[in-house]
Every structure is written in structure tokens, then in C-alpha cells.
C-alpha atoms as a PDB file:
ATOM      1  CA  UNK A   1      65.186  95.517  16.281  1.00  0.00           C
ATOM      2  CA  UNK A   2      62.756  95.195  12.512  1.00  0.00           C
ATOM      3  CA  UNK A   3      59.143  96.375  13.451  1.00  0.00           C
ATOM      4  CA  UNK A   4      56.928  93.713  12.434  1.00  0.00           C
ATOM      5  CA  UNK A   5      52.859  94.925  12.201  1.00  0.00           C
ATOM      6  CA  UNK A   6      51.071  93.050  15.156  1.00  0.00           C
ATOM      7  CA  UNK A   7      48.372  90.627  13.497  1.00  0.00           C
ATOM      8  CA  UNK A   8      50.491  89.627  10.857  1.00  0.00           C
ATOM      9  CA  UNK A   9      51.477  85.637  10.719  1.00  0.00           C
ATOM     10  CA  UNK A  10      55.097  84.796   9.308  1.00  0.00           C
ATOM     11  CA  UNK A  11      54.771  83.133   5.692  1.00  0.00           C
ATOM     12  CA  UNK A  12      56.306  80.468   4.236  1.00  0.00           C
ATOM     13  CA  UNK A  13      58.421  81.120   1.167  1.00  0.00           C
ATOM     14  CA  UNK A  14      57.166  77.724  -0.004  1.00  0.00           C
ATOM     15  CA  UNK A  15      54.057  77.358  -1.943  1.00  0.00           C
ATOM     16  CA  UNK A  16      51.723  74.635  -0.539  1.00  0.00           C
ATOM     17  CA  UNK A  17      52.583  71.129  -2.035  1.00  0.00           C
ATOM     18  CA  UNK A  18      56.125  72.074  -2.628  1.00  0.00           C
ATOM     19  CA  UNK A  19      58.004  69.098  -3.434  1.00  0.00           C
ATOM     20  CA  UNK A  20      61.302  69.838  -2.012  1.00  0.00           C
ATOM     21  CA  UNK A  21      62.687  66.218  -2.666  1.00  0.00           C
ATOM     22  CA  UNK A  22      61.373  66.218  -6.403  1.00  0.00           C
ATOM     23  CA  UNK A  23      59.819  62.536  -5.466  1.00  0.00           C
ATOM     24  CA  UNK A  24      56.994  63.287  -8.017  1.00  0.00           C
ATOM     25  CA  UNK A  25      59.653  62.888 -10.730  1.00  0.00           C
ATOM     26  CA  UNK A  26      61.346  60.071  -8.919  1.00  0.00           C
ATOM     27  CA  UNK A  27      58.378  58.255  -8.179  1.00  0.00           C
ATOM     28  CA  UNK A  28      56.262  59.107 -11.253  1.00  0.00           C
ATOM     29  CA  UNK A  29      52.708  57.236 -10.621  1.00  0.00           C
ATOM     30  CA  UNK A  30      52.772  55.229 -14.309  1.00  0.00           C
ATOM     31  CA  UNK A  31      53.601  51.712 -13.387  1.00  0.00           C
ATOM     32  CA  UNK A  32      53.165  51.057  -9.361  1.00  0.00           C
ATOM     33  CA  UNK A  33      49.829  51.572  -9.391  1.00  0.00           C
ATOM     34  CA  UNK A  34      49.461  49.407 -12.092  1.00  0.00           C
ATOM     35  CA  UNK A  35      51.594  46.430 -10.192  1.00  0.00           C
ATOM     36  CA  UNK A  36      49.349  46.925  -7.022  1.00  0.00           C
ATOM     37  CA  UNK A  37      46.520  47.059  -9.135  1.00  0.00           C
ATOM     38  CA  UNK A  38      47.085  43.411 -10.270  1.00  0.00           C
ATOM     39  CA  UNK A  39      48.095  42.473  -6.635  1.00  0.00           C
ATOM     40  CA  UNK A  40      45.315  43.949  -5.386  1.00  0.00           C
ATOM     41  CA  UNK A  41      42.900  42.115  -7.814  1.00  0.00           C
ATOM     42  CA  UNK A  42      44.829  38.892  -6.905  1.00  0.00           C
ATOM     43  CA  UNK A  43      44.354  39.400  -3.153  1.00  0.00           C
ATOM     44  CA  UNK A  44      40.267  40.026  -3.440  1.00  0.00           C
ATOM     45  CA  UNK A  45      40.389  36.444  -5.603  1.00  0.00           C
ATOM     46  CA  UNK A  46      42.225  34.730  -2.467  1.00  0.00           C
ATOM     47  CA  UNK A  47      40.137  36.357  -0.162  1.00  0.00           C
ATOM     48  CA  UNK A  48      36.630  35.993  -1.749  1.00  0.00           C
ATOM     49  CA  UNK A  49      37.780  32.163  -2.559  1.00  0.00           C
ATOM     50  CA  UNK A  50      38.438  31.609   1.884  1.00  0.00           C
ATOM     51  CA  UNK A  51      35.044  33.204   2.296  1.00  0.00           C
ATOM     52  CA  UNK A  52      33.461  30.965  -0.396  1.00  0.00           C
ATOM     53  CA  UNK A  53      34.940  27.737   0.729  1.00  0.00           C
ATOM     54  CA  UNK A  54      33.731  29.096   4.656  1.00  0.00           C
ATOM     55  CA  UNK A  55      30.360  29.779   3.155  1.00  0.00           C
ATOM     56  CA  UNK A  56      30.097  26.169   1.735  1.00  0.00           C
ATOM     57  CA  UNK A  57      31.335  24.694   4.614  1.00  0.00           C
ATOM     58  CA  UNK A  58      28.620  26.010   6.615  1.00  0.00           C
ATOM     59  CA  UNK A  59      25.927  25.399   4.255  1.00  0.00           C
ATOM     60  CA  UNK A  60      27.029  21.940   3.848  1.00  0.00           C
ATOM     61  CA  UNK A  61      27.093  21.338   7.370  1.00  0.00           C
ATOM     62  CA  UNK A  62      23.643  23.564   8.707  1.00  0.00           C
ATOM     63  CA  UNK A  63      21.726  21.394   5.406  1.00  0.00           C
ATOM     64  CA  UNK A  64      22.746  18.132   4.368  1.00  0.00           C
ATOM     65  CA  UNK A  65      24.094  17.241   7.797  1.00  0.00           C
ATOM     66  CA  UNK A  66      20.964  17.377   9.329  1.00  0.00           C
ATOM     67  CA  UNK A  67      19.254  15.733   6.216  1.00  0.00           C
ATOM     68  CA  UNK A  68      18.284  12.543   5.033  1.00  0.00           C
ATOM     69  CA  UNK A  69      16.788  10.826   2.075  1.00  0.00           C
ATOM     70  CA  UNK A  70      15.041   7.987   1.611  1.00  0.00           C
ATOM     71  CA  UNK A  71      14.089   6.108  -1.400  1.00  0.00           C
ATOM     72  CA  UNK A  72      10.859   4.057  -1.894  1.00  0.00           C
ATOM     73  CA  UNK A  73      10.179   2.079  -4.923  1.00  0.00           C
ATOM     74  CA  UNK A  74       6.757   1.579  -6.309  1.00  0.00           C
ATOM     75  CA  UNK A  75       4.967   4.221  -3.562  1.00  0.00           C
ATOM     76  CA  UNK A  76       1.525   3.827  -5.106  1.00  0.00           C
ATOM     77  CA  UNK A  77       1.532   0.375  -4.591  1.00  0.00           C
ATOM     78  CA  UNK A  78      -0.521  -0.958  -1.709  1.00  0.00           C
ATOM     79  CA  UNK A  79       1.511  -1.465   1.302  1.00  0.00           C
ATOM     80  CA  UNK A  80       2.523  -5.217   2.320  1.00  0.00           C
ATOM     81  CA  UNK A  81       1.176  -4.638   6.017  1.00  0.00           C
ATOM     82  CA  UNK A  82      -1.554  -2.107   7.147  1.00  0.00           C
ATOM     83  CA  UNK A  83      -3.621  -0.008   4.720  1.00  0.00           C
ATOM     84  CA  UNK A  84      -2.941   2.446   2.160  1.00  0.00           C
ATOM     85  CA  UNK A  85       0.195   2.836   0.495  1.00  0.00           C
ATOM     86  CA  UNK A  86       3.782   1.661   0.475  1.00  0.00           C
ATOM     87  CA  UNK A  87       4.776   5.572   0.559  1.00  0.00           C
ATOM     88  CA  UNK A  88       2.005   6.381   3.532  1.00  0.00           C
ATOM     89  CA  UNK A  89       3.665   2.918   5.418  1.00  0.00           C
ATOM     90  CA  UNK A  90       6.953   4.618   5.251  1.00  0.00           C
ATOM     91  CA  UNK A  91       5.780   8.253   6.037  1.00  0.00           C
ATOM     92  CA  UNK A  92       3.989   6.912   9.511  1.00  0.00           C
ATOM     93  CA  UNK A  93       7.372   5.075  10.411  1.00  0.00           C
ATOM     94  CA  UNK A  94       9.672   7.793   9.516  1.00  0.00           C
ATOM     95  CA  UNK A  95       7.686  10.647  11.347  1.00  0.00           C
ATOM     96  CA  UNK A  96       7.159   8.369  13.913  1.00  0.00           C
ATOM     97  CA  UNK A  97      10.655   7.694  15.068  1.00  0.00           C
ATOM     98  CA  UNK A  98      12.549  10.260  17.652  1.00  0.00           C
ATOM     99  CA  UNK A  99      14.971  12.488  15.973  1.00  0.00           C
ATOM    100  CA  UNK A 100      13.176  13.114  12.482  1.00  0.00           C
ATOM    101  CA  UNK A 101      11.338  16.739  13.012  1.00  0.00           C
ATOM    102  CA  UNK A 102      10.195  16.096   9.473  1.00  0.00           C
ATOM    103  CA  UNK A 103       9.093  13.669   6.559  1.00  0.00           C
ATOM    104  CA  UNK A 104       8.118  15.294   3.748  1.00  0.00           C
ATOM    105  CA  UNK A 105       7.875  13.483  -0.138  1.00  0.00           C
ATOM    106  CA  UNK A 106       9.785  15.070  -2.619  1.00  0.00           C
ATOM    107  CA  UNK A 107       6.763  16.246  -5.556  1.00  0.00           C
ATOM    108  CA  UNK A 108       7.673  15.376  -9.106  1.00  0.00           C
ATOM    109  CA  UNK A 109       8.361  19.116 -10.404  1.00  0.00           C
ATOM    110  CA  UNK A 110      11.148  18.564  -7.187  1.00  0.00           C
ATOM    111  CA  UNK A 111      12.142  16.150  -8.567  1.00  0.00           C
ATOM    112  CA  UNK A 112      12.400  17.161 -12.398  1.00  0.00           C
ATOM    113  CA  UNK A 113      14.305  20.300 -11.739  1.00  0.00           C
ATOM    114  CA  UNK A 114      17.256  18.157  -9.827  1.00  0.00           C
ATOM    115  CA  UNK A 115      16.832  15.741 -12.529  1.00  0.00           C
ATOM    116  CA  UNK A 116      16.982  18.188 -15.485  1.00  0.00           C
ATOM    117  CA  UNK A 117      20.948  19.261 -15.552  1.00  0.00           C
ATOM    118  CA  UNK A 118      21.723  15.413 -15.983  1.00  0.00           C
ATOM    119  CA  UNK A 119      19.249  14.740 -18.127  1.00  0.00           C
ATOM    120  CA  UNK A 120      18.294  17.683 -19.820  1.00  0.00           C
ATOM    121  CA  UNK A 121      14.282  19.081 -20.062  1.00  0.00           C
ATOM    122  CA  UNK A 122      13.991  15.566 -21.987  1.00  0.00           C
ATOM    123  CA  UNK A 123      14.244  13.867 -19.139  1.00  0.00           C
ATOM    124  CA  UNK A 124      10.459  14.877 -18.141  1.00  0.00           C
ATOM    125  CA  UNK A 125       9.142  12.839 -20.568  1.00  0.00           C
ATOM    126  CA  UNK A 126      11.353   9.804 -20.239  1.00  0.00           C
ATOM    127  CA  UNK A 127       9.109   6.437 -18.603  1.00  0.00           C
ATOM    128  CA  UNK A 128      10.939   6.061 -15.644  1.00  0.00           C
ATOM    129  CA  UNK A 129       9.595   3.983 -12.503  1.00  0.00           C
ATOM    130  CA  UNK A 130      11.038   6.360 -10.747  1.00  0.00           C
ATOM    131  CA  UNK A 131      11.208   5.941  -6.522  1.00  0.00           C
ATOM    132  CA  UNK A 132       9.630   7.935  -4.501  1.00  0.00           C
ATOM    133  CA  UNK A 133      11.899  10.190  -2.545  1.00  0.00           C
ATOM    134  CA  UNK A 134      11.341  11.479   1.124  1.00  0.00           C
ATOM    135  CA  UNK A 135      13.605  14.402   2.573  1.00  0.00           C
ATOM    136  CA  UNK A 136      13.399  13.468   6.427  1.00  0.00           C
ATOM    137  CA  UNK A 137      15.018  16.916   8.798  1.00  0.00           C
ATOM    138  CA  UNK A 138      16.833  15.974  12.059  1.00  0.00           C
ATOM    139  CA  UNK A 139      16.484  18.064  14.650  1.00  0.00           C
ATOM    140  CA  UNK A 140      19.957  19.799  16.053  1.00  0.00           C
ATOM    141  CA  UNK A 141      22.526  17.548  16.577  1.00  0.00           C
ATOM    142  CA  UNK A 142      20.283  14.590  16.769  1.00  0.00           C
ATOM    143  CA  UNK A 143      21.348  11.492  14.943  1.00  0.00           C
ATOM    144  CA  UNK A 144      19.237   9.299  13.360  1.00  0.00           C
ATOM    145  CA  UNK A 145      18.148   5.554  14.905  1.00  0.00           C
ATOM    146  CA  UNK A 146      21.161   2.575  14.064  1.00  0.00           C
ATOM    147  CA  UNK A 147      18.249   0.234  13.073  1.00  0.00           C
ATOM    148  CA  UNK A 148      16.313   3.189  11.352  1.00  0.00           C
ATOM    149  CA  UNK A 149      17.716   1.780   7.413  1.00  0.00           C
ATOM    150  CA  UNK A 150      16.328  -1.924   9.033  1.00  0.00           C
ATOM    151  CA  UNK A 151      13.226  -1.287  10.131  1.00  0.00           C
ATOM    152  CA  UNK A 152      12.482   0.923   7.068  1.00  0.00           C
ATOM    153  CA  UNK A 153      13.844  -1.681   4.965  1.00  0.00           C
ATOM    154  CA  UNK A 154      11.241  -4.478   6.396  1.00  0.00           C
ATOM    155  CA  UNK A 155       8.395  -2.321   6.649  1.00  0.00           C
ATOM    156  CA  UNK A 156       8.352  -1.192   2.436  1.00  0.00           C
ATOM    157  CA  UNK A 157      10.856  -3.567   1.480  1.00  0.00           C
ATOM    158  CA  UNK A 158      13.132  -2.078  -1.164  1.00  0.00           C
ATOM    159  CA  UNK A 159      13.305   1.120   0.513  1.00  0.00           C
ATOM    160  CA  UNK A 160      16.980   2.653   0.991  1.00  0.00           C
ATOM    161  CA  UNK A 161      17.851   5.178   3.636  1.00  0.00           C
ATOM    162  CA  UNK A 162      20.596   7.452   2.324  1.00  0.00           C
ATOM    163  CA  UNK A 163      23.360   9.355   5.036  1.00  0.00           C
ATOM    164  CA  UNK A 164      25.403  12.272   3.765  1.00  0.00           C
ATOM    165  CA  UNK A 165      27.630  11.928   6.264  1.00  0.00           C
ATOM    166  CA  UNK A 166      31.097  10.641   4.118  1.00  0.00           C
ATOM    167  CA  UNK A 167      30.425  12.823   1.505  1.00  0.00           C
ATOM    168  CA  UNK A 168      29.858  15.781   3.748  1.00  0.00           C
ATOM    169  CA  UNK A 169      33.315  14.836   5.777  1.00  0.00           C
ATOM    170  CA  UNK A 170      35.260  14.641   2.433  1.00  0.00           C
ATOM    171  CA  UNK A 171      33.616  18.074   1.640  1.00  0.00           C
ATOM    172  CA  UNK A 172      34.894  19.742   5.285  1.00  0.00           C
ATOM    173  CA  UNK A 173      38.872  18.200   4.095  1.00  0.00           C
ATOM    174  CA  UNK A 174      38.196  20.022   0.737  1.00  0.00           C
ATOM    175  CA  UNK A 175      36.338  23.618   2.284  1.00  0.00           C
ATOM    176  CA  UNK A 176      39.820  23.369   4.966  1.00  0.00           C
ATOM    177  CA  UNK A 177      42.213  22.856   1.936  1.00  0.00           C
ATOM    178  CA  UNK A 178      40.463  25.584   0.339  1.00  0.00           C
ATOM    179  CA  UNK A 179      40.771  28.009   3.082  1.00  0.00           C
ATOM    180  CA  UNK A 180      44.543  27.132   3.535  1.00  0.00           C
ATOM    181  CA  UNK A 181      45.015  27.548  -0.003  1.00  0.00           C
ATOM    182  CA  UNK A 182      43.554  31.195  -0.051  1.00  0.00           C
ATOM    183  CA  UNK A 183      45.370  32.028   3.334  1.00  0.00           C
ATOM    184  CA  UNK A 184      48.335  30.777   1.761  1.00  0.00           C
ATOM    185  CA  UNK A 185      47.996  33.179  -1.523  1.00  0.00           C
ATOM    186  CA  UNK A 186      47.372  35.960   0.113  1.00  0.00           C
ATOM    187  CA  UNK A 187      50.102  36.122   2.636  1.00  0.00           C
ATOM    188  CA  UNK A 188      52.287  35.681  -1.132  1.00  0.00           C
ATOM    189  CA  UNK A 189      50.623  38.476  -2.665  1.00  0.00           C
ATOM    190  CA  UNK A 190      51.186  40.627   0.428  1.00  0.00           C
ATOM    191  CA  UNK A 191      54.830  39.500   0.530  1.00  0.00           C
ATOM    192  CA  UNK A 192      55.312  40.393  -3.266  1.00  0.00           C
ATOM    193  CA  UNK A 193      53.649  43.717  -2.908  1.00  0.00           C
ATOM    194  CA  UNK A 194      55.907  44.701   0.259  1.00  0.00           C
ATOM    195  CA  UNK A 195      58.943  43.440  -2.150  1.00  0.00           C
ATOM    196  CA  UNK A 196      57.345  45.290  -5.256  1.00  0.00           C
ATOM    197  CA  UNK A 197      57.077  48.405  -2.626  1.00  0.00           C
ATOM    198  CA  UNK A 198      60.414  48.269  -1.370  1.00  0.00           C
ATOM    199  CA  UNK A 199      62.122  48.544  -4.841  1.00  0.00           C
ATOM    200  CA  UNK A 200      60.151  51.056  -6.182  1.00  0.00           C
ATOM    201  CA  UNK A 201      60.791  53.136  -2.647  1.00  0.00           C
ATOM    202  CA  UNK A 202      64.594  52.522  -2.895  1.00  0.00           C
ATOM    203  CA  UNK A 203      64.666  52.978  -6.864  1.00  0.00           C
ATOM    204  CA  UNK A 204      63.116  56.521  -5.999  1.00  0.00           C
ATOM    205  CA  UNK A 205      66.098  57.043  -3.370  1.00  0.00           C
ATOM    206  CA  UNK A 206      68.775  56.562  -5.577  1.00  0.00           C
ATOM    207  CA  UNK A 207      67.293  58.947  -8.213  1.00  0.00           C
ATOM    208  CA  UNK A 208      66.981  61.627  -5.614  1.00  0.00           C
ATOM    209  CA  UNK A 209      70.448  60.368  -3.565  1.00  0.00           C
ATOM    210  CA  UNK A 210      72.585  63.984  -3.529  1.00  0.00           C
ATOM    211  CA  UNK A 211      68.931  65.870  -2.961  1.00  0.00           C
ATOM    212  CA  UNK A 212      68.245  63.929   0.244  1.00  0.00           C
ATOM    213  CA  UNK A 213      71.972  64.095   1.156  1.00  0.00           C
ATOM    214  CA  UNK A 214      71.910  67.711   1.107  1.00  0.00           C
ATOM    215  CA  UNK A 215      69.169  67.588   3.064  1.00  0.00           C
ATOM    216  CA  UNK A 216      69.482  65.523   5.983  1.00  0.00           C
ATOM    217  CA  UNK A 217      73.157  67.474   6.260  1.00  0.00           C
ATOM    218  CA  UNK A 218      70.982  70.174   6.866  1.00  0.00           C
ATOM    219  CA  UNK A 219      69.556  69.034   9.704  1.00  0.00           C
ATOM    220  CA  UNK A 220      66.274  67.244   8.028  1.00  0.00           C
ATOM    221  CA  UNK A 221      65.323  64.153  10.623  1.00  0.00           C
ATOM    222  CA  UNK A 222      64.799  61.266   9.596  1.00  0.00           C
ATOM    223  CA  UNK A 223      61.010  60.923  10.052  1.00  0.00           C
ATOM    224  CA  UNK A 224      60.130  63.829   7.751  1.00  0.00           C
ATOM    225  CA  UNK A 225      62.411  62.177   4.764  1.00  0.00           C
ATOM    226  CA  UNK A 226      60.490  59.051   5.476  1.00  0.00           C
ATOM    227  CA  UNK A 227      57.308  60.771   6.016  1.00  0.00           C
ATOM    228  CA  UNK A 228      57.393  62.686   2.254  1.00  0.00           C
ATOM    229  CA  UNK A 229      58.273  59.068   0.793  1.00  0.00           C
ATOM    230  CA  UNK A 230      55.355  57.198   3.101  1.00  0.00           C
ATOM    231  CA  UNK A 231      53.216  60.289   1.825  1.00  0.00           C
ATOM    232  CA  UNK A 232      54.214  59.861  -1.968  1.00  0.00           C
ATOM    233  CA  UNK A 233      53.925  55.918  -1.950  1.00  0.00           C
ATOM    234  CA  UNK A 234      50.595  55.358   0.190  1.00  0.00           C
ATOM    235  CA  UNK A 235      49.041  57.694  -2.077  1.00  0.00           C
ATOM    236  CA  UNK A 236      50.576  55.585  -5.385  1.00  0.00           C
ATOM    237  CA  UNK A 237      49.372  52.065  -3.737  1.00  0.00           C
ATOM    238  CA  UNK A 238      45.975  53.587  -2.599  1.00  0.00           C
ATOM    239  CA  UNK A 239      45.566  54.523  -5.969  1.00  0.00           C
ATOM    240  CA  UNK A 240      45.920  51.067  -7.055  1.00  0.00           C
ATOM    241  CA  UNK A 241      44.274  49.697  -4.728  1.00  0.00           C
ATOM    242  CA  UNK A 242      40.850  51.481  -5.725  1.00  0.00           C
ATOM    243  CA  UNK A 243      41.728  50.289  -9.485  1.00  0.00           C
ATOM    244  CA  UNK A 244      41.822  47.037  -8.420  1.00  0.00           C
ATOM    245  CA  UNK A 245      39.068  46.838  -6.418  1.00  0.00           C
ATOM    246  CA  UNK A 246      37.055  48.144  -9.618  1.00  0.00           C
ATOM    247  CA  UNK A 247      38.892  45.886 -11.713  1.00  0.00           C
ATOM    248  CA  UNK A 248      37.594  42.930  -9.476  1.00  0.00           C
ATOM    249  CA  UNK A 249      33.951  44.129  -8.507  1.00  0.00           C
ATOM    250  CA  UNK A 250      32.581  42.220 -12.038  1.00  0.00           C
ATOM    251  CA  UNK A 251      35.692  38.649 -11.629  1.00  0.00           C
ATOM    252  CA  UNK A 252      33.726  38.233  -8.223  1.00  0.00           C
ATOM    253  CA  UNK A 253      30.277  39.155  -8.929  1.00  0.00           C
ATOM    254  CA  UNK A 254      30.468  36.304 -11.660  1.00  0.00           C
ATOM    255  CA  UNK A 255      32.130  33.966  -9.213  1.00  0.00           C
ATOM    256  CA  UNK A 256      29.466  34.286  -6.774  1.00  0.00           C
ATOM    257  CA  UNK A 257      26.835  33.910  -9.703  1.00  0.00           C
ATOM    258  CA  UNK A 258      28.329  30.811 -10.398  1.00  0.00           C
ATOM    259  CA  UNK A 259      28.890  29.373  -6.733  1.00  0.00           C
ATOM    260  CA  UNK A 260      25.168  30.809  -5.518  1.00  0.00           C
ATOM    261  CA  UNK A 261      23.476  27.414  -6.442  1.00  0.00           C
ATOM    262  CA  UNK A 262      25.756  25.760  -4.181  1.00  0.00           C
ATOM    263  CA  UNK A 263      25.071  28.386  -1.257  1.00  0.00           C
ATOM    264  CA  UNK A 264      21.616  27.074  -0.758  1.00  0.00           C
ATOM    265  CA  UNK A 265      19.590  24.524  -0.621  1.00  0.00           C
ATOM    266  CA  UNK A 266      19.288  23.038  -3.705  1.00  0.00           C
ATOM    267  CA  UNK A 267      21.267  23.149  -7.000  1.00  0.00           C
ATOM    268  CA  UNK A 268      19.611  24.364  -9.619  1.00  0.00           C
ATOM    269  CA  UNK A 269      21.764  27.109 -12.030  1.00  0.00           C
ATOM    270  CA  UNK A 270      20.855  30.430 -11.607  1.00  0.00           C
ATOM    271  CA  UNK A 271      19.488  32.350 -14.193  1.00  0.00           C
ATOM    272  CA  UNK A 272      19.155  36.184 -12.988  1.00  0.00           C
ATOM    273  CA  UNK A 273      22.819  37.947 -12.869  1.00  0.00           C
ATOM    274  CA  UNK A 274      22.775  41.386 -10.589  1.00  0.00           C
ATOM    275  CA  UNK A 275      25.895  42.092  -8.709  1.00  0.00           C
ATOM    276  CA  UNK A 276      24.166  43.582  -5.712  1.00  0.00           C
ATOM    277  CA  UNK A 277      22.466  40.585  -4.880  1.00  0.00           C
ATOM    278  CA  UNK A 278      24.878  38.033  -5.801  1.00  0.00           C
ATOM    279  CA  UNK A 279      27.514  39.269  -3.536  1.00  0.00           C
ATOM    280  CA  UNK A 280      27.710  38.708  -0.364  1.00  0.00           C
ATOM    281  CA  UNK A 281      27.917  41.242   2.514  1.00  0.00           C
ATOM    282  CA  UNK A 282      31.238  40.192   2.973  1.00  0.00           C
ATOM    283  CA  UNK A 283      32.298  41.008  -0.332  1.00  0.00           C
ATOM    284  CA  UNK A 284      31.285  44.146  -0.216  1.00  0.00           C
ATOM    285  CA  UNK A 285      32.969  45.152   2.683  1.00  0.00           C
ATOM    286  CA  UNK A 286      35.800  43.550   0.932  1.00  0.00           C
ATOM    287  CA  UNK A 287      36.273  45.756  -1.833  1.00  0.00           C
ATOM    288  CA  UNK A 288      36.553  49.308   0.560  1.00  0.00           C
ATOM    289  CA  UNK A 289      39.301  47.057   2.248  1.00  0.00           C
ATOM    290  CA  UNK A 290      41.450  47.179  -0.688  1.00  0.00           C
ATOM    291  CA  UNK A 291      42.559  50.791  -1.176  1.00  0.00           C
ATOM    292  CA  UNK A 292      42.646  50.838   2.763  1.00  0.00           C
ATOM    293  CA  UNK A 293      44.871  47.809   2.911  1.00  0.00           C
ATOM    294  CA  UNK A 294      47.166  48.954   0.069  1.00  0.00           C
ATOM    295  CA  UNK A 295      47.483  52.377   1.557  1.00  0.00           C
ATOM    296  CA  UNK A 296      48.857  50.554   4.732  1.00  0.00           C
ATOM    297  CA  UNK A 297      50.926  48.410   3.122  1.00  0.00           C
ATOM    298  CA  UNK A 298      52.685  51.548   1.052  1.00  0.00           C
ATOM    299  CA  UNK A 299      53.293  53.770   4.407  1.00  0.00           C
ATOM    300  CA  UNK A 300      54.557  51.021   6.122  1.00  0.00           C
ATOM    301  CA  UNK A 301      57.044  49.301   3.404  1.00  0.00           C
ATOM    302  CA  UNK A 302      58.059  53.314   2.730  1.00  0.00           C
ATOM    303  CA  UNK A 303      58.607  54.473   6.361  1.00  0.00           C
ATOM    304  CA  UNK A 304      60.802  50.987   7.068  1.00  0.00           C
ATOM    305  CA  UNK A 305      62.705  51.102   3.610  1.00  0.00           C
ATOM    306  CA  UNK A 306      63.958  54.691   3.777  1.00  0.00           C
ATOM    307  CA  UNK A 307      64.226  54.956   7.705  1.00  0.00           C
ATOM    308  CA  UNK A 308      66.563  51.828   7.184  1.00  0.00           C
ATOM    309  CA  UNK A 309      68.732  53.679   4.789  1.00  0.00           C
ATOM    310  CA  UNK A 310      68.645  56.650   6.037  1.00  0.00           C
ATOM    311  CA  UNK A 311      70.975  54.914   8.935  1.00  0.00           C
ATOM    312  CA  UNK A 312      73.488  53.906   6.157  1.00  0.00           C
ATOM    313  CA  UNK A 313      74.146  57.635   5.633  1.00  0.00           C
ATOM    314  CA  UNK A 314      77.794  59.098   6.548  1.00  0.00           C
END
């Protein structure tokens, strides 16, 4: 019986990070990470478009559903009935009737700055009789009065009571198309990275065929020749996955310059680009997704792939 010194651990012949199946050669990290890269960029797009169209929906439906606007010609002129003026007539009737929180006139610079991308900064000095124009606020899911547009209308005639409401419905059918649309690219772009995954994973099997042969005759299980192939792939994927998500920080911060006039309350074109206040919250926690998610994807399209033919095997 050999004498072995007490305290002294049994060492491994291997040296740490041995690569027994060689999958660093078969499985050389030049052109996967690349493909999930692109795949990865593509899936932040789908994703940041079903937050955008969500975003819209409920900005749409919080502000001009629970907005009105009416229009009064001529609002300096002296009102038909009562005293003071056509615009005062219409302001006492308007904050006057149940439902309408508030009345409040729309001032001329208001007015100019939704004015100006139509008609440019000349558009100030046009000689317009323009109407005055009165945003009235409902209170939660109050309507406003059937008769409301009539009575206006023969207290300051002329006056027009605008509703959003068919415009905002065909908005909620385009937000819903929108959101099915990005659901609908994403679940591709997952299904052609899993595919993408999969031949890449049994590519690097038949390059390293006789090695794992000789070793799962051996008496290698299954799970650790599937484990050094989930190990070698999640780490490819996860590496394109964090080039991607670098890759698509700057597409979506100027995506969400672009749609931020439309996330608010009014619509005038922004003029001050800085990615941390452009995107969203969500966004953000949208890009640390995408290394995570790859990762995932890349164990679990490497464990199923190989365990599946490793049960072909002889």
C-alpha cells in the first residue's frame, strides 16, 4: 500500500480550462457572435417598437381622450346675449356645464408653436382671423353633455365643439397592430437565432465527431458533453448579445428622440438629443436583457441539440 503525505490533495493532471473536446477550434468565436449580434439588434428594434406603440397608446388615451377643443370665431367681439365677450360667453357656459374640470383659452404663442411646423415661423406674421381656441379637460371617465356642441353653438354662434374620439379609436387599431407586429418579429428573430444556434452547435459536432466518440465510449455522460458545448455556445451568444446591445443603444436613442414629441402633450419637435433622457426606463432595462436573453437562448439550443444527438450514438 503507496504512502501518501497526510494534508496533501490529489491533483489533476489537467491544467484549468483544458479543452478536452478541442470545441475552441470547432467553434471558433469569428462569425456567431456576429449573427447574434444582428439578431440581437433586430430583437431590441421589435421590442422597443411594442413598448413605443404601448406608450402611445396610453398617452393617447390618458390626453386627448379626456380632451376637448372648441373653436370660437371672432372672440373679441361683443357677445350676442349678456355682456362682455363672445369668448367670456363661451368660457361661463363651458365651465359651467358638469363634466368639464377645465376651460382654459389657448394664448397665441400656443397657438403659433402648433401652427409653426405647417406653416413655418412665417406663419406668425400671416393676417389670419384666426378662432379662438379653448382646451376644455373632462374629468375621469366623464363624457361630455349630447347637447353640449348645441347649446355652445346658439350661445356664440359659429362656435364648433371638436371630439377626438374617431381619431383616437383608429389610433388604438393602429398602437394594437403595432404591438402584434413587434410580438410577431420577435418570436421570428428568436426562432432564427435558435435555428442559427442549432447549426452552428451541430456544425461544431461533426468537426469534433471521433473526439466525442472516443469519449462518451469512455464512459463520458451525456450531460457533461452537452454541458462543455452549452458552456462554449452561451458564452459565444452572450458575447453577441452585449455587441448588439451596444450596437443598438444609439438606433433607439434616436428613435425615441424622434417619437418623444408624440409621448406628451403636445407636438412640437424636439430640439435637445441626450440618450439618458430620451430613453425610457424601459429601454434601459432592455438593453442588460440582451446578453442575458442570448446567453439563455445559446445554453438551451446547445444542451437540446447535442443531448438529442448524443442519443443517435451506437
Amino acid at each position: 500500500m503507496a504512502f501518501r503525505p497526510p494534508g496533501r490533495r490529489r491533483q489533476s493532471l489537467r491544467p484549468a480550462g483544458f479543452d478536452e473536446l478541442g470545441l475552441r477550434r470547432a467553434l471558433a468565436g469569428r462569425m456567431l457572435p456576429f449573427l447574434v449580434a444582428a439578431m440581437a439588434i433586430l430583437a431590441a428594434l421589435a421590442l422597443a417598437g411594442g413598448l413605443g406603440a404601448t406608450t402611445l397608446a396610453h398617452q393617447w388615451r390618458v390626453g386627448p381622450a379626456t380632451t376637448l377643443t372648441a373653436q370660437i370665431p371672432r372672440p373679441t367681439h361683443p357677445a350676442e346675449v349678456g355682456r362682455g365677450t363672445r369668448l367670456d360667453q363661451a368660457l361661463a357656459l363651458l365651465r359651467a356645464t358638469p363634466g368639464i374640470v377645465s376651460a382654459r383659452p389657448i394664448s397665441e404663442d400656443e397657438l403659433n408653436d402648433l401652427l409653426r411646423p405647417w406653416l413655418g415661423r412665417d406663419g406668425e406674421r400671416l393676417a389670419l382671423p384666426l378662432p379662438a381656441v379653448v382646451e376644455l379637460r373632462l374629468a375621469e371617465h366623464a363624457a361630455p353633455p349630447d347637447d353640449l356642441a348645441r347649446r355652445l353653438g346658439d350661445a356664440v354662434p359659429g362656435s364648433l365643439l371638436e371630439s377626438h374620439g374617431p381619431w383616437l379609436h383608429k389610433l388604438s387599431i393602429l398602437a394594437r397592430s403595432l404591438q402584434a407586429c413587434a410580438l410577431t418579429a420577435l418570436a421570428l428573430v428568436i426562432g432564427i437565432a435558435i435555428l442559427v444556434i442549432g447549426v452552428a452547435t451541430r456544425a461544431g459536432l461533426a468537426a469534433r465527431r471521433e473526439a466525442i466518440e472516443i469519449v462518451h465510449g469512455l464512459g463520458a455522460a451525456d450531460a457533461y458533453i452537452a454541458g462543455r458545448f452549452a458552456a462554449r455556445i452561451s458564452w459565444l451568444t452572450m458575447l453577441g448579445g452585449i455587441i448588439g446591445a451596444v450596437l443598438a443603444l444609439p438606433m433607439l436613442a434616436g428613435l425615441a428622440w424622434l417619437a418623444a414629441p408624440f409621448t406628451g402633450s403636445g407636438f412640437a419637435v424636439a430640439t435637445d438629443f441626450d440618450p439618458r433622457v430620451v430613453l425610457s426606463p424601459s429601454l434601459w432595462g432592455l438593453l442588460p436583457g440582451l446578453p442575458a436573453a442570448s446567453w439563455l437562448i445559446g445554453w438551451f439550443t446547445a444542451q437540446t441539440t447535442v443531448r438529442r444527438w448524443l442519443r443517435q450514438l451506437p
